[in-house]
C-alpha atoms as a PDB file:
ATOM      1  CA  UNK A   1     -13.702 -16.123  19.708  1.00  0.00           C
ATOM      2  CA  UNK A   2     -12.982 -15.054  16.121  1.00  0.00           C
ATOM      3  CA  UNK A   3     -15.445 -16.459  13.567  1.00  0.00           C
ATOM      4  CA  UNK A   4     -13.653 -18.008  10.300  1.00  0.00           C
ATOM      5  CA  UNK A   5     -15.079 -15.286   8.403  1.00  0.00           C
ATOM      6  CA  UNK A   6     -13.469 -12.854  10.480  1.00  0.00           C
ATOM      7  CA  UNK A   7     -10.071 -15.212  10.705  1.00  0.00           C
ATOM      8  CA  UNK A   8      -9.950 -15.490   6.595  1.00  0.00           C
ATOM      9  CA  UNK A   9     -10.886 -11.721   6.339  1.00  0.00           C
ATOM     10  CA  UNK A  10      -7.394 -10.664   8.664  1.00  0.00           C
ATOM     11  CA  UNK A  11      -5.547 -13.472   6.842  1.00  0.00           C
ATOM     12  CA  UNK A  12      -6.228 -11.747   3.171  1.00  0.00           C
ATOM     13  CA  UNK A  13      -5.287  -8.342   4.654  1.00  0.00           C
ATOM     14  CA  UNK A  14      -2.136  -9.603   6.310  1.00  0.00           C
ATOM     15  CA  UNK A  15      -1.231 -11.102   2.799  1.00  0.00           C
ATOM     16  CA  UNK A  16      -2.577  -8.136   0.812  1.00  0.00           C
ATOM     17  CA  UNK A  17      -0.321  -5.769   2.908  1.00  0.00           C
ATOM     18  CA  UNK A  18       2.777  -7.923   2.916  1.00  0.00           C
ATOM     19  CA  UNK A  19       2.290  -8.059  -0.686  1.00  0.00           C
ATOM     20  CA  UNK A  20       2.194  -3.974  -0.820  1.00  0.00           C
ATOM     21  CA  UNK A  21       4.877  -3.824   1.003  1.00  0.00           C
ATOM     22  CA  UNK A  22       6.860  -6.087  -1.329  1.00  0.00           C
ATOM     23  CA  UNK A  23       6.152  -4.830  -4.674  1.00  0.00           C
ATOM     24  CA  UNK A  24       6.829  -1.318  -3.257  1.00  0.00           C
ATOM     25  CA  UNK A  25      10.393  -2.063  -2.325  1.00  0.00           C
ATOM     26  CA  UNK A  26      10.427  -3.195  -5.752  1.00  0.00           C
ATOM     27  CA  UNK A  27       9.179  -0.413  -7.510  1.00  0.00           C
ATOM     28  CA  UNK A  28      10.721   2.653  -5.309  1.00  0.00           C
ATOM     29  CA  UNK A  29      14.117   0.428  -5.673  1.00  0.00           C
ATOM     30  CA  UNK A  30      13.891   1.050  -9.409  1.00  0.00           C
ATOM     31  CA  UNK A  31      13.294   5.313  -9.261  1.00  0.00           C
ATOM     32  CA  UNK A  32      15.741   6.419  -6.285  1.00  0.00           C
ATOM     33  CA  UNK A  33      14.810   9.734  -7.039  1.00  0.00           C
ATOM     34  CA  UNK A  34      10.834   9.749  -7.019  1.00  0.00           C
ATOM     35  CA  UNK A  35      10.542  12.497  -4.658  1.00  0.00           C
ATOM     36  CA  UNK A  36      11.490  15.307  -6.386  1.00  0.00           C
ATOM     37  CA  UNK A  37       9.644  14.351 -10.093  1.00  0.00           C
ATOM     38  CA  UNK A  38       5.414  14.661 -10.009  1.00  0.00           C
ATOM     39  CA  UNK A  39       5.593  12.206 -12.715  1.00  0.00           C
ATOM     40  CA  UNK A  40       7.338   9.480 -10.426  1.00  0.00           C
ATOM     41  CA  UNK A  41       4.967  10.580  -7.500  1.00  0.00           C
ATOM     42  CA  UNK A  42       2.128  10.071  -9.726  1.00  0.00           C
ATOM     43  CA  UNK A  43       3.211   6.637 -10.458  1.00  0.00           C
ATOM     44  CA  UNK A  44       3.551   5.595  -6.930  1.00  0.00           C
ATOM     45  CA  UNK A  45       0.128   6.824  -5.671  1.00  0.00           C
ATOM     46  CA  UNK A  46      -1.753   5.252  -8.766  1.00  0.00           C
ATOM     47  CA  UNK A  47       0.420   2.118  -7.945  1.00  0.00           C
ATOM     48  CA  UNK A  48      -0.487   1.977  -4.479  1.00  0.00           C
ATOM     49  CA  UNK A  49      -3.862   2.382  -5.457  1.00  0.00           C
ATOM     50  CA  UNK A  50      -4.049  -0.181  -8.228  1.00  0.00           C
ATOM     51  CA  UNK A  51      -2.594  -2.998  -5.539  1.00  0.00           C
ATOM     52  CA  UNK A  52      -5.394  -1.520  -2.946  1.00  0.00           C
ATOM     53  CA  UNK A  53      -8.154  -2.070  -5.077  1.00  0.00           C
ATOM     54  CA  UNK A  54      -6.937  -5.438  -6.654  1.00  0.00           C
ATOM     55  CA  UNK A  55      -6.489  -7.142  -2.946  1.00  0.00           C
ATOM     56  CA  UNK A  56      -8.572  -5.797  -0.950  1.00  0.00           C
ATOM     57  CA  UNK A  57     -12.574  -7.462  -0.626  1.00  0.00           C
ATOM     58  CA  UNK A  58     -15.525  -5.789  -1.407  1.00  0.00           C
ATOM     59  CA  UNK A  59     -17.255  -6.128   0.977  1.00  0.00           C
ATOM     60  CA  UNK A  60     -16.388  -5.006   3.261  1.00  0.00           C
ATOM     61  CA  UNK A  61     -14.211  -2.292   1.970  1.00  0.00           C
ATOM     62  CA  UNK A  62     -15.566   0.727  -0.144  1.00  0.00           C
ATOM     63  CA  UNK A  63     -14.027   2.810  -2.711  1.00  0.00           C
ATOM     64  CA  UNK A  64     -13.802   5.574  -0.360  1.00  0.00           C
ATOM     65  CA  UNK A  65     -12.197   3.096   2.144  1.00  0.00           C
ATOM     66  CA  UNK A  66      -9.775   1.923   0.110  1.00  0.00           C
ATOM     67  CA  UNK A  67      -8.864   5.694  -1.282  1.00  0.00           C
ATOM     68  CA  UNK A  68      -8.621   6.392   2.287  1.00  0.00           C
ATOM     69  CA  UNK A  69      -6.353   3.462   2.623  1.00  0.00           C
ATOM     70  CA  UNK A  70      -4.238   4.473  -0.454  1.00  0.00           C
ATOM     71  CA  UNK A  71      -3.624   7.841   0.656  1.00  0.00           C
ATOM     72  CA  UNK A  72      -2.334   7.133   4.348  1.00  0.00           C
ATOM     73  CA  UNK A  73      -0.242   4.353   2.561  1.00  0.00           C
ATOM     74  CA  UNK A  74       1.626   6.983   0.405  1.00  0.00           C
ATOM     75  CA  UNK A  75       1.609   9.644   2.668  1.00  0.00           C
ATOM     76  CA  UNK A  76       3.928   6.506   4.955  1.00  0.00           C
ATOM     77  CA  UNK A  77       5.667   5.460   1.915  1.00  0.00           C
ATOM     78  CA  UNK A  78       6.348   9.792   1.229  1.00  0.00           C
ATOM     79  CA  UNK A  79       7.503   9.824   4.622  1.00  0.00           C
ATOM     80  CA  UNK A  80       9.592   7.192   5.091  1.00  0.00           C
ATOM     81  CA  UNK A  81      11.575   8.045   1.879  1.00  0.00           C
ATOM     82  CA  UNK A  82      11.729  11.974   2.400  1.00  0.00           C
ATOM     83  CA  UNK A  83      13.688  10.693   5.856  1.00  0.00           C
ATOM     84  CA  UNK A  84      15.733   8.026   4.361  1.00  0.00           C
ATOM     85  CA  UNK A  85      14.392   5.429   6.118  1.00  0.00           C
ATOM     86  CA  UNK A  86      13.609   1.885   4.553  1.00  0.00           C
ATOM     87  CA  UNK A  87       9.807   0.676   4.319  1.00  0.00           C
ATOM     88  CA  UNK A  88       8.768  -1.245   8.096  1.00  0.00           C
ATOM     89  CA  UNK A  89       8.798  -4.961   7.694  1.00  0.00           C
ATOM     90  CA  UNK A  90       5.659  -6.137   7.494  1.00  0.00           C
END
């Protein structure tokens, strides 16, 4: 059985990421073509990053955890928009 530690730690990550998820829509809704501009890309990594580092706890997460984090995040995000495809609900 979970211990509430453990049970509060998922429920701030399952927040956290819904939250991500949210204010990207937001943000990518407001530069359609962010893509093809390094200055745009730039934004959204640093953005993802920012949101990373303001919700998720230390401890347990690192910096290099949460870089980690960032960069798979934005690689999706990359991904997802380079095939036209909307953001997975969270």
């Amino acid at each position: 059985m979970p211990t509430p530690s453990c049970l509060k730690l998922v429920d701030t990550l399952r927040q956290a990421s819904q939250g991500l998820l949210s204010s990207l829509r937001r943000l990518l809704a407001s530069m359609p073509g962010w893509l093809h501009n390094a200055t745009t890309q730039a934004e959204v990594r640093v953005f993802i990053l920012d949101r990373l580092y303001e919700s998720l706890p230390r401890p347990p997460f690192t910096d290099a955890e949460t870089d980690g984090i960032a960069s798979r995040v934005y690689d999706y995000v990359w991904q997802r928009s380079a095939s036209g495809q909307d953001l997975a609900v969270a």
